[in-house]
C-alpha atoms as a PDB file:
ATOM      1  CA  UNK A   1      47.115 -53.184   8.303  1.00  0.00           C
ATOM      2  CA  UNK A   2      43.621 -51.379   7.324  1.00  0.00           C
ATOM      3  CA  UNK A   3      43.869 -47.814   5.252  1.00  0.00           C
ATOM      4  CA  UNK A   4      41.535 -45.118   5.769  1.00  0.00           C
ATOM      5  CA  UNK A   5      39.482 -46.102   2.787  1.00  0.00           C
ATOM      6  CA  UNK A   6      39.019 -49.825   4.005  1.00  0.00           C
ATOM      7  CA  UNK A   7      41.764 -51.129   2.189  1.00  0.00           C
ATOM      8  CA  UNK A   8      44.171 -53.907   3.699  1.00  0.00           C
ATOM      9  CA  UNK A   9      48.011 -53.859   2.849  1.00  0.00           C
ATOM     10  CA  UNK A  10      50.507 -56.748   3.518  1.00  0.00           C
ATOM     11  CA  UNK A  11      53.670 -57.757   2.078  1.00  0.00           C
ATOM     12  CA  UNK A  12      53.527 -60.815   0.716  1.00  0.00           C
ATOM     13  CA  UNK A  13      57.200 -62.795  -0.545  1.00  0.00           C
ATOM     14  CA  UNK A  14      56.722 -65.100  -3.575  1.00  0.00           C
ATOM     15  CA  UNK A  15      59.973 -66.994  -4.937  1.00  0.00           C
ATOM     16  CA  UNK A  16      61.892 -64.821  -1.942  1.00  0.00           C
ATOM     17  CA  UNK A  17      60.826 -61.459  -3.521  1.00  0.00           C
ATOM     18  CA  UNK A  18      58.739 -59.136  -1.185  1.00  0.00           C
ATOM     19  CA  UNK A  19      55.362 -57.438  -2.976  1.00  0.00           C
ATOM     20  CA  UNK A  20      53.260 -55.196  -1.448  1.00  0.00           C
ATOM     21  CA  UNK A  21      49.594 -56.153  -1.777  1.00  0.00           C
ATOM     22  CA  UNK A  22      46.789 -53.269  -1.407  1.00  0.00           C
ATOM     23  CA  UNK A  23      43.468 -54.919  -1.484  1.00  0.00           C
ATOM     24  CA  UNK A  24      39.776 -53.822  -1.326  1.00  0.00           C
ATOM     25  CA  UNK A  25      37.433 -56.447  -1.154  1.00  0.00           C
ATOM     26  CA  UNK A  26      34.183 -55.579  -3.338  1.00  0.00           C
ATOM     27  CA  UNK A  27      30.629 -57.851  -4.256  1.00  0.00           C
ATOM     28  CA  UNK A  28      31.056 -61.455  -3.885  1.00  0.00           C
ATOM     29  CA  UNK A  29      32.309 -62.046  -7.292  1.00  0.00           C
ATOM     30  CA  UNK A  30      35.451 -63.964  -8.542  1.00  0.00           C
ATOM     31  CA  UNK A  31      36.283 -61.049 -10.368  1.00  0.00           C
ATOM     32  CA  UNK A  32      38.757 -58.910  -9.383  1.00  0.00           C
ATOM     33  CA  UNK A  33      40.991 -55.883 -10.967  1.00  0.00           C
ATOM     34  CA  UNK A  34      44.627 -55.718 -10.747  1.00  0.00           C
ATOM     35  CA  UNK A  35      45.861 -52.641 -10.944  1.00  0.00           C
ATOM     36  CA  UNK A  36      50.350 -52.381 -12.087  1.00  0.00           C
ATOM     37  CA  UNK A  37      52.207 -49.279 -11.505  1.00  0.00           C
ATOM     38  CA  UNK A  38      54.955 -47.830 -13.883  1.00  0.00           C
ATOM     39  CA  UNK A  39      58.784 -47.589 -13.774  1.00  0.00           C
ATOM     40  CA  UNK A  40      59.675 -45.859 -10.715  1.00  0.00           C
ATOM     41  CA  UNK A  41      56.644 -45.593  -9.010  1.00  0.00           C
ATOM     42  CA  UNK A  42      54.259 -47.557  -6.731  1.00  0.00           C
ATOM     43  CA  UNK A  43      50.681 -47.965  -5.837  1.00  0.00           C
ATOM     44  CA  UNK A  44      50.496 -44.317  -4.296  1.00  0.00           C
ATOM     45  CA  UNK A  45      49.575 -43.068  -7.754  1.00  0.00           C
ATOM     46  CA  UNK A  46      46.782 -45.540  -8.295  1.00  0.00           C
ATOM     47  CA  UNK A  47      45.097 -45.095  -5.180  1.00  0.00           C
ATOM     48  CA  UNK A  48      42.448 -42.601  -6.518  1.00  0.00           C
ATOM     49  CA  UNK A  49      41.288 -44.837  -9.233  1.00  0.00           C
ATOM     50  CA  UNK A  50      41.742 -47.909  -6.830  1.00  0.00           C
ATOM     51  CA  UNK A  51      39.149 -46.247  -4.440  1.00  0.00           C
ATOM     52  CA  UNK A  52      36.908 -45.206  -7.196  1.00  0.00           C
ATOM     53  CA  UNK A  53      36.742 -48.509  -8.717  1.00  0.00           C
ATOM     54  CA  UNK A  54      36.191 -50.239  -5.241  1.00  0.00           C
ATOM     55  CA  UNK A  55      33.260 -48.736  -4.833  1.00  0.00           C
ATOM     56  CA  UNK A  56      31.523 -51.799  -7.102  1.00  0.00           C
ATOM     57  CA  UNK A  57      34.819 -53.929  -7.879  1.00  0.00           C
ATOM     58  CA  UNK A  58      37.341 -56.387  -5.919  1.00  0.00           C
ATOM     59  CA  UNK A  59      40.735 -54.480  -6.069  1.00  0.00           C
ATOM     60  CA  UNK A  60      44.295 -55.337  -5.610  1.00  0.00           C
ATOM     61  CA  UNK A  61      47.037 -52.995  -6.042  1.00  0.00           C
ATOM     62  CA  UNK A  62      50.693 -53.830  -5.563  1.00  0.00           C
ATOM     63  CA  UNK A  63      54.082 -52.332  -5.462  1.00  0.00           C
ATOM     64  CA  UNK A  64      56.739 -54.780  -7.467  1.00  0.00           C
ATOM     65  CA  UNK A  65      59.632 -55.819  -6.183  1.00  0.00           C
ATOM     66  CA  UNK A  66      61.994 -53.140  -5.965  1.00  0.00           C
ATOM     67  CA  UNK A  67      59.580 -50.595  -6.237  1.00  0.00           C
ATOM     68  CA  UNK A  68      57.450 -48.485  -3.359  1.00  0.00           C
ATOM     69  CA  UNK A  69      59.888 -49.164  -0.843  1.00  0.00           C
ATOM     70  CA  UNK A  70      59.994 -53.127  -1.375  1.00  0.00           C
ATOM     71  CA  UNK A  71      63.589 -54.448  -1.285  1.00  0.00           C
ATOM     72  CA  UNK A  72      65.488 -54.803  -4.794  1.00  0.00           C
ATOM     73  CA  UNK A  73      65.581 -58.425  -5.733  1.00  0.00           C
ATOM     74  CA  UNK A  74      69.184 -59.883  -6.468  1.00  0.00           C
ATOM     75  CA  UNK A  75      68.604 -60.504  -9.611  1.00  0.00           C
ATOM     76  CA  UNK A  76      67.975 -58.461 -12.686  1.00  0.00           C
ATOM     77  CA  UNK A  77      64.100 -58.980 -13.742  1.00  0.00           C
ATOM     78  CA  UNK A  78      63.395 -57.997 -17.444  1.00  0.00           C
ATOM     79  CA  UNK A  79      59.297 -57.905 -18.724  1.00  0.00           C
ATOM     80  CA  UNK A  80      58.838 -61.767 -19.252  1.00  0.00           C
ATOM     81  CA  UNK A  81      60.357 -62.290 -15.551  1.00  0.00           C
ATOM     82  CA  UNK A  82      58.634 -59.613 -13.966  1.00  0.00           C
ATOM     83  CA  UNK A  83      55.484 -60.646 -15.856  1.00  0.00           C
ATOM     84  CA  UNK A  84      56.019 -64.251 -13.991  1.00  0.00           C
ATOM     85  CA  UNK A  85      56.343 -62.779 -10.808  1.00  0.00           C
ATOM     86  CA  UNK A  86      53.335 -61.283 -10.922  1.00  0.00           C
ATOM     87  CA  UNK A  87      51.600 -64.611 -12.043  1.00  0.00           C
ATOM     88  CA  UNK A  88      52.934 -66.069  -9.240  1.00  0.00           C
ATOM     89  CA  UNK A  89      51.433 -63.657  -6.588  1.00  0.00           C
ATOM     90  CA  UNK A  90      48.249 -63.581  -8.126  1.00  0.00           C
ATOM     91  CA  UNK A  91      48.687 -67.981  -7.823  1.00  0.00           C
ATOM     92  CA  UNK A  92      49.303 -67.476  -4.224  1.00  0.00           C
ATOM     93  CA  UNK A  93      46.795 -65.158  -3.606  1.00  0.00           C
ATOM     94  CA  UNK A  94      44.394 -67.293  -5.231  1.00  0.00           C
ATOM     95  CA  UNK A  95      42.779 -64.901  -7.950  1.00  0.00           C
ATOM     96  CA  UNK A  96      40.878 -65.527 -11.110  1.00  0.00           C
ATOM     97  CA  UNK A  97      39.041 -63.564 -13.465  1.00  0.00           C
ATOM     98  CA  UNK A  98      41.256 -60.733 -13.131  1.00  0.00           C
ATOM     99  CA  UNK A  99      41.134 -58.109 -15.178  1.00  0.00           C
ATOM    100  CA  UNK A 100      45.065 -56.650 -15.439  1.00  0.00           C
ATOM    101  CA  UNK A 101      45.260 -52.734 -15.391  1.00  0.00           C
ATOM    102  CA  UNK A 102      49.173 -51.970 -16.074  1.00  0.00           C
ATOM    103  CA  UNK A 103      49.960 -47.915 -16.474  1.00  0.00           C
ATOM    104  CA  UNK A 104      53.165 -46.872 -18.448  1.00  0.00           C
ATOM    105  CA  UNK A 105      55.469 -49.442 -18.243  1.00  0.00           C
ATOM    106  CA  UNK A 106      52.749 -51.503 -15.971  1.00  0.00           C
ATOM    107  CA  UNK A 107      50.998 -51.664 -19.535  1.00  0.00           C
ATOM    108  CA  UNK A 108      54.407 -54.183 -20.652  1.00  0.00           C
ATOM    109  CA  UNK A 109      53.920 -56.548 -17.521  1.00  0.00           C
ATOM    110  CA  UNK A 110      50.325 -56.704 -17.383  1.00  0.00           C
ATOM    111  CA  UNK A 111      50.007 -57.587 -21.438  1.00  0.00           C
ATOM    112  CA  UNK A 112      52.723 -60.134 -20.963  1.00  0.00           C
ATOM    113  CA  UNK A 113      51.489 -61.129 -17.842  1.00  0.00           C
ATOM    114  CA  UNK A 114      48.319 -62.194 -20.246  1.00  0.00           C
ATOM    115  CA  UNK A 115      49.928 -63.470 -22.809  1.00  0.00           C
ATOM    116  CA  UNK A 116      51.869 -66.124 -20.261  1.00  0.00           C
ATOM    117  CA  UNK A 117      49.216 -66.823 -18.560  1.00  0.00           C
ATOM    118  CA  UNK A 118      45.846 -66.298 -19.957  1.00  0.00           C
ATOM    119  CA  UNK A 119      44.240 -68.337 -17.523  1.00  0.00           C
ATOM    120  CA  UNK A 120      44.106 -66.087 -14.915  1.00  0.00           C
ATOM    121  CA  UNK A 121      43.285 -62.785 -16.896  1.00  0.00           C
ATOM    122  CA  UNK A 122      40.006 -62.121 -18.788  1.00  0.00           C
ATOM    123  CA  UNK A 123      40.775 -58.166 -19.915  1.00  0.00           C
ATOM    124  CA  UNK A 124      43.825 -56.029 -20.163  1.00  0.00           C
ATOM    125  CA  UNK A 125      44.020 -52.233 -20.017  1.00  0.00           C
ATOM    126  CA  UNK A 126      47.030 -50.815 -21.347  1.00  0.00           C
ATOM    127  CA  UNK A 127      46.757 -46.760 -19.196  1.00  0.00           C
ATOM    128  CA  UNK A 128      49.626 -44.397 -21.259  1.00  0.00           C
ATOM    129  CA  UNK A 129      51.194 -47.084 -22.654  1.00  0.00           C
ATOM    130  CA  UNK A 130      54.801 -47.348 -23.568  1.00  0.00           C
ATOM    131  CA  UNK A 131      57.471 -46.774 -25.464  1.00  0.00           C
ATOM    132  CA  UNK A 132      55.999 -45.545 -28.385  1.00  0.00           C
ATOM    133  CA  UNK A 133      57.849 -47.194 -31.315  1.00  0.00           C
ATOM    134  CA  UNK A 134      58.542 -43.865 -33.201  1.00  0.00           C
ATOM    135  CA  UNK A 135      60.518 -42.428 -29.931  1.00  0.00           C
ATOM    136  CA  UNK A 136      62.446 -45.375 -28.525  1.00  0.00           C
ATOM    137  CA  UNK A 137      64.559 -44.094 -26.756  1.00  0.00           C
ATOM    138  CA  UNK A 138      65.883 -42.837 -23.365  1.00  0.00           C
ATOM    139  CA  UNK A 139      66.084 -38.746 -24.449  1.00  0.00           C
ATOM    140  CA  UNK A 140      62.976 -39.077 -26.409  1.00  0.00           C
ATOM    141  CA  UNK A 141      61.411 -40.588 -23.346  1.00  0.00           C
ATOM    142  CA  UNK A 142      62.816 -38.074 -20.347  1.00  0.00           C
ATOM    143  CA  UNK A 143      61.886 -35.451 -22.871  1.00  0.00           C
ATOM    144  CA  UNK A 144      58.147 -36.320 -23.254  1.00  0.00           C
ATOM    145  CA  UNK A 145      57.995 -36.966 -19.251  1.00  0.00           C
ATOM    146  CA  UNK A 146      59.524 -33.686 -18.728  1.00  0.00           C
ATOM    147  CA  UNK A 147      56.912 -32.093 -20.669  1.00  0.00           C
ATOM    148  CA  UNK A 148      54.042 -34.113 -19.085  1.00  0.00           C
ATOM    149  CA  UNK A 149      55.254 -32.278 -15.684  1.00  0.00           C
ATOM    150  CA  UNK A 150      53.922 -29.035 -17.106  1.00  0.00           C
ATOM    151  CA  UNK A 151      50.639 -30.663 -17.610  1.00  0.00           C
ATOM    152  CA  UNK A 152      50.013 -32.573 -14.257  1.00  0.00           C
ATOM    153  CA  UNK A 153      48.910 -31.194 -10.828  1.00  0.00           C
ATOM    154  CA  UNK A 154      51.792 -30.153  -8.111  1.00  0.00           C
ATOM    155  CA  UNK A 155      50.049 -33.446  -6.107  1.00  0.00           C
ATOM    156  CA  UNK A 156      50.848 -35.573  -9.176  1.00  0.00           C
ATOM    157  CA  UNK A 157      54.061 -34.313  -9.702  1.00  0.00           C
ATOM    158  CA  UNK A 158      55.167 -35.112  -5.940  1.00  0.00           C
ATOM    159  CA  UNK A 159      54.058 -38.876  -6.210  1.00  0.00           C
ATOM    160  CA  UNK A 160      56.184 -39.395  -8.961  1.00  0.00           C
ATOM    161  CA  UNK A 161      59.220 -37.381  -8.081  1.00  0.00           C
ATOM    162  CA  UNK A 162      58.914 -38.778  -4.485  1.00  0.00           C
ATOM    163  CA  UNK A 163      58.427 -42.585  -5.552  1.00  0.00           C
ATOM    164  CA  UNK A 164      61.314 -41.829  -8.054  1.00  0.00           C
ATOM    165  CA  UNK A 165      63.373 -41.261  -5.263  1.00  0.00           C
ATOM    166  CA  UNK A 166      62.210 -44.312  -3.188  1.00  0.00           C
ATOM    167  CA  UNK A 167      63.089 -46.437  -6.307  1.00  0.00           C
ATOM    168  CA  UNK A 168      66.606 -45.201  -6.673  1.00  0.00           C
ATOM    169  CA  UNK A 169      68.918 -44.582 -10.133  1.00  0.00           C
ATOM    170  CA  UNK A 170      70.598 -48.153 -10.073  1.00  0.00           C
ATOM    171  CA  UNK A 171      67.129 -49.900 -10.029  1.00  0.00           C
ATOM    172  CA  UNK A 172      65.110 -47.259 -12.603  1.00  0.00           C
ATOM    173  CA  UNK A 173      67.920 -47.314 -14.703  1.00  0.00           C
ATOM    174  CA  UNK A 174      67.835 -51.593 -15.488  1.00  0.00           C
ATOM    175  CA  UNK A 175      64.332 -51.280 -15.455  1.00  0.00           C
ATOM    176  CA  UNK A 176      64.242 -48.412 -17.820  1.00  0.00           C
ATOM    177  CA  UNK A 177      66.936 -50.756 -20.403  1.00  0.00           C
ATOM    178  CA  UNK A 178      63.738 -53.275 -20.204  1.00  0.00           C
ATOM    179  CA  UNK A 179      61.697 -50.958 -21.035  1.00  0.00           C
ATOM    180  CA  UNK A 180      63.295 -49.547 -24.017  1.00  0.00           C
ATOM    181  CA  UNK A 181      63.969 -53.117 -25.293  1.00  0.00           C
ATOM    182  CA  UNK A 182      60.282 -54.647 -24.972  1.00  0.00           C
ATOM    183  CA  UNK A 183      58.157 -54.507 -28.425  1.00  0.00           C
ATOM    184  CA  UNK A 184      54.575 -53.742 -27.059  1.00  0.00           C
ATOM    185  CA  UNK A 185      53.353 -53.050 -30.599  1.00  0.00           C
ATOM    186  CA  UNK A 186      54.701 -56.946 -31.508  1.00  0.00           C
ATOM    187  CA  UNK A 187      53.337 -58.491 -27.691  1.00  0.00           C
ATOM    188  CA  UNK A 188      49.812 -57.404 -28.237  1.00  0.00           C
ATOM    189  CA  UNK A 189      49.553 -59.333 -31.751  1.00  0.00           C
ATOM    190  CA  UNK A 190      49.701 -62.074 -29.400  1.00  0.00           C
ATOM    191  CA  UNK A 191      46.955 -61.670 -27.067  1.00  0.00           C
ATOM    192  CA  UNK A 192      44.003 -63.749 -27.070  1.00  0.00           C
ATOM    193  CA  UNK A 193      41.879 -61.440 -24.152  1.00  0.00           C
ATOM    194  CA  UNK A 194      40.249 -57.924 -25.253  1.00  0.00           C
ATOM    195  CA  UNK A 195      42.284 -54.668 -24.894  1.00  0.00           C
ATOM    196  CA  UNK A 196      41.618 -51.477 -23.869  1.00  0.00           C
ATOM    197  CA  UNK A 197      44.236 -48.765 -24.545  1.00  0.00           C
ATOM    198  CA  UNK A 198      42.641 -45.601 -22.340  1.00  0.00           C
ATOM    199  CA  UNK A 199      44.855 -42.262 -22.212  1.00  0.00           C
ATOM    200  CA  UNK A 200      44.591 -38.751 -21.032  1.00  0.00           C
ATOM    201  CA  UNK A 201      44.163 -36.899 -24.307  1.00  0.00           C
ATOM    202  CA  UNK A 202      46.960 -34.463 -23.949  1.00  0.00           C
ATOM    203  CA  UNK A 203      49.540 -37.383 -22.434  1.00  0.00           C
ATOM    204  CA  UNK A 204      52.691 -36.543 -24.873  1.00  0.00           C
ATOM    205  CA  UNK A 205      54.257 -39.803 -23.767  1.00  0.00           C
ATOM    206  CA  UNK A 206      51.779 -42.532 -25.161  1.00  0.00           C
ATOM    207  CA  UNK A 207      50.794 -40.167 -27.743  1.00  0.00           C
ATOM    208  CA  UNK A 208      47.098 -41.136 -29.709  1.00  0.00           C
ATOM    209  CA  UNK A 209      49.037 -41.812 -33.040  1.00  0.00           C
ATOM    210  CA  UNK A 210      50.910 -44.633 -30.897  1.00  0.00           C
ATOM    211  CA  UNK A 211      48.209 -45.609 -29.104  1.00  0.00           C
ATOM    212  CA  UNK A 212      45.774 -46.402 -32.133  1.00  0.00           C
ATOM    213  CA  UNK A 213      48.360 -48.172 -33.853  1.00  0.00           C
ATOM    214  CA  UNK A 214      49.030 -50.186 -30.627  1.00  0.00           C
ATOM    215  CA  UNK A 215      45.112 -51.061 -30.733  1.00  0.00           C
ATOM    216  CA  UNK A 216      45.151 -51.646 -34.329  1.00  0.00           C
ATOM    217  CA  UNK A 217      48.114 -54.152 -33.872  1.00  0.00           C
ATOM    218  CA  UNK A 218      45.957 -56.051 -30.965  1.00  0.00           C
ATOM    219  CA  UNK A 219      43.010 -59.008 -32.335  1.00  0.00           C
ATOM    220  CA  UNK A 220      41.072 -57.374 -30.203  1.00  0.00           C
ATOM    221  CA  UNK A 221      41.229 -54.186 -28.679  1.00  0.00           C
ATOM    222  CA  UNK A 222      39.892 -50.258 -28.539  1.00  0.00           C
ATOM    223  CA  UNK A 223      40.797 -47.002 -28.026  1.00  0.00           C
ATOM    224  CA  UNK A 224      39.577 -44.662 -25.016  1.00  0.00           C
ATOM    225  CA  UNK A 225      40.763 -41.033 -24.036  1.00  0.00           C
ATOM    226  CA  UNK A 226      39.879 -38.705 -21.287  1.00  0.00           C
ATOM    227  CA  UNK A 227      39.769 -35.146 -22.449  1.00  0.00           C
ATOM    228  CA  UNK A 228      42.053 -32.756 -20.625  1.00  0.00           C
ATOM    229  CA  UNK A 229      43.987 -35.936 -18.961  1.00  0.00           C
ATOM    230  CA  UNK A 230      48.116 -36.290 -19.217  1.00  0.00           C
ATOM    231  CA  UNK A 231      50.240 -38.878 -18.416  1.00  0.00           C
ATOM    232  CA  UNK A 232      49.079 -39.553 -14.762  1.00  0.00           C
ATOM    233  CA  UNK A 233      45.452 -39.651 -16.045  1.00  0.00           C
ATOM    234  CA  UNK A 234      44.483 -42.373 -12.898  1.00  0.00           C
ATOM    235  CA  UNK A 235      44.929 -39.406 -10.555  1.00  0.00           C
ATOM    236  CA  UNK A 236      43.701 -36.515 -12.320  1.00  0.00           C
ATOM    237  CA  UNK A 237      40.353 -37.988 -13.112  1.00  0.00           C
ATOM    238  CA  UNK A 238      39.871 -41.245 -11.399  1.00  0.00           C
ATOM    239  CA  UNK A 239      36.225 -41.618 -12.046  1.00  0.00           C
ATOM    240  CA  UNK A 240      36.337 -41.141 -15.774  1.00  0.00           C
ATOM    241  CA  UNK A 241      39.301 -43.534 -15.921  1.00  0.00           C
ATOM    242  CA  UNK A 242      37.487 -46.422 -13.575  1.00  0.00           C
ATOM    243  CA  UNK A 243      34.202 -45.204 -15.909  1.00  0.00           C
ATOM    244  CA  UNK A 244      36.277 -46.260 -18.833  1.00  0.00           C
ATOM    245  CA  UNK A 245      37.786 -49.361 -17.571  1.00  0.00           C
ATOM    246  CA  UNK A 246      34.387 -50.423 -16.116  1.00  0.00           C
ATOM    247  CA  UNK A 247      32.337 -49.832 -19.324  1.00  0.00           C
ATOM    248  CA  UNK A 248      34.825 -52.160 -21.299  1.00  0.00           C
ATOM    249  CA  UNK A 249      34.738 -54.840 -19.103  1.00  0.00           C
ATOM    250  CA  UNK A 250      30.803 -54.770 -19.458  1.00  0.00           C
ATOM    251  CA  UNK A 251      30.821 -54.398 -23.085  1.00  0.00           C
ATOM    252  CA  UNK A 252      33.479 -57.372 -23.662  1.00  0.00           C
ATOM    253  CA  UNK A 253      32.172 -59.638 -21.539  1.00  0.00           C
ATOM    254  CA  UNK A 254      29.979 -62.464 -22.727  1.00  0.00           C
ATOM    255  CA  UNK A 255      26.700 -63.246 -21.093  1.00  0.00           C
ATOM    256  CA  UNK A 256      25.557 -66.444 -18.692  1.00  0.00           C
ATOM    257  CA  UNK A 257      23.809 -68.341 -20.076  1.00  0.00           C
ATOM    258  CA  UNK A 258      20.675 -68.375 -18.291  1.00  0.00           C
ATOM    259  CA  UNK A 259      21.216 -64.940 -16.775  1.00  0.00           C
ATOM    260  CA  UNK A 260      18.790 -61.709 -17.807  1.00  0.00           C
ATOM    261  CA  UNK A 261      20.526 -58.777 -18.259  1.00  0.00           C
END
């Protein structure tokens, strides 16, 4: 199936759990950019900053099992499992050099994802990362989202609360448990791949006190914001978030040897 913007979608079932697989195919280059929705939500809410970053890049987007519409595994899948999942679709899809985008609780998989299997990833960006370590928990975290509604466009505002739906209470509310539980501010001490941490300057749920302390915890990382952006930053403004993303991967990227720049 081909979108309007030249994308391809498929479902694709790894380990007998179905993922949907949005993917633009950009320069011939190995690299590629994955990009990991949230709790709840799917890659509707990415698709702005998927077609602003295909304009130069190779990009998959995917909706998790569970998620987007995708049938709800039969097992419970905390961070490390859902982190392995996602290594194993990106092993049958046959990418390398990917550089793993997670936003909100994507941030979780995608810097686990690269800490079990730093083979495959190069860069991580961590997009409103969660849960900030001085509000974990479930009413600090519905109240901070609550707020963000005030902030984000009615179009924003619809993806979310319509994905919410699609995802259903019984599924949102184990992943949200995993969620609450998972140490990002420990995980990233671990990483041996650059990080970017990139928010929307007036997000109030990965808040820039959090969010330099998450950097500061990384070996290797650094802080972007976009000024006037919330929570949903990706759909707000795309360009400055692909922009940010883009200019990272440039500037952490070592040269070929041989190769004039």
């Amino acid at each position: 199936m081909r979108r309007r913007d030249d994308a391809t979608a498929e479902d694709v079932t790894v380990d007998g759990r179905r993922v949907r697989v949005v993917r633009s195919r950009g320069p011939a280059t190995t690299r590629t950019i994955l990009l990991v929705h949230g709790i709840g939500m799917s890659h509707r809410y990415l698709r702005r900053l998927h077609t602003e970053l295909a304009r130069t890049e190779s990009v998959v987007s995917i909706d998790l099992p569970g998620f987007g519409g995708t049938p709800k595994p039969g097992e419970d899948l905390d961070v490390p499992a859902m982190a392995a999942a996602i290594a194993g679709l990106l092993d049958r899809l046959g990418l390398q050099d990917v550089v793993a985008v997670g936003h909100s609780m994507g941030s979780q998989w995608v810097v686990e994802l690269a800490i079990q299997r730093p083979d495959l990833i190069t860069h991580v960006v961590a997009m409103g990362p969660v849960v900030d370590d001085r509000h974990r928990t479930a009413f600090a975290q519905a109240r901070a989202l609550a707020l963000d509604t005030f902030g984000e466009t009615p179009r924003a505002n619809w993806l979310v609360l319509s994905d919410y739906v699609r995802c259903g209470i019984p599924w949102y509310t184990r992943q949200l448990r995993h969620m609450l539980a998972y140490p990002l501010e420990d995980r990233v001490r671990l990483l041996s791949l650059p990080l970017l941490v990139l928010r929307g300057a007036r997000d109030p749920v990965a808040g820039g006190a959090w969010c330099r302390r998450l950097a500061a915890a990384a070996p290797d990382a650094a802080v972007a914001e976009i000024p006037g952006g919330f929570h949903v930053v990706q759909d707000r403004a795309p360009r400055d978030a692909a922009d940010a993303i883009t200019a990272f991967v440039a500037a952490r990227t070592p040269p070929v040897p041989g190769v004039r720049r």
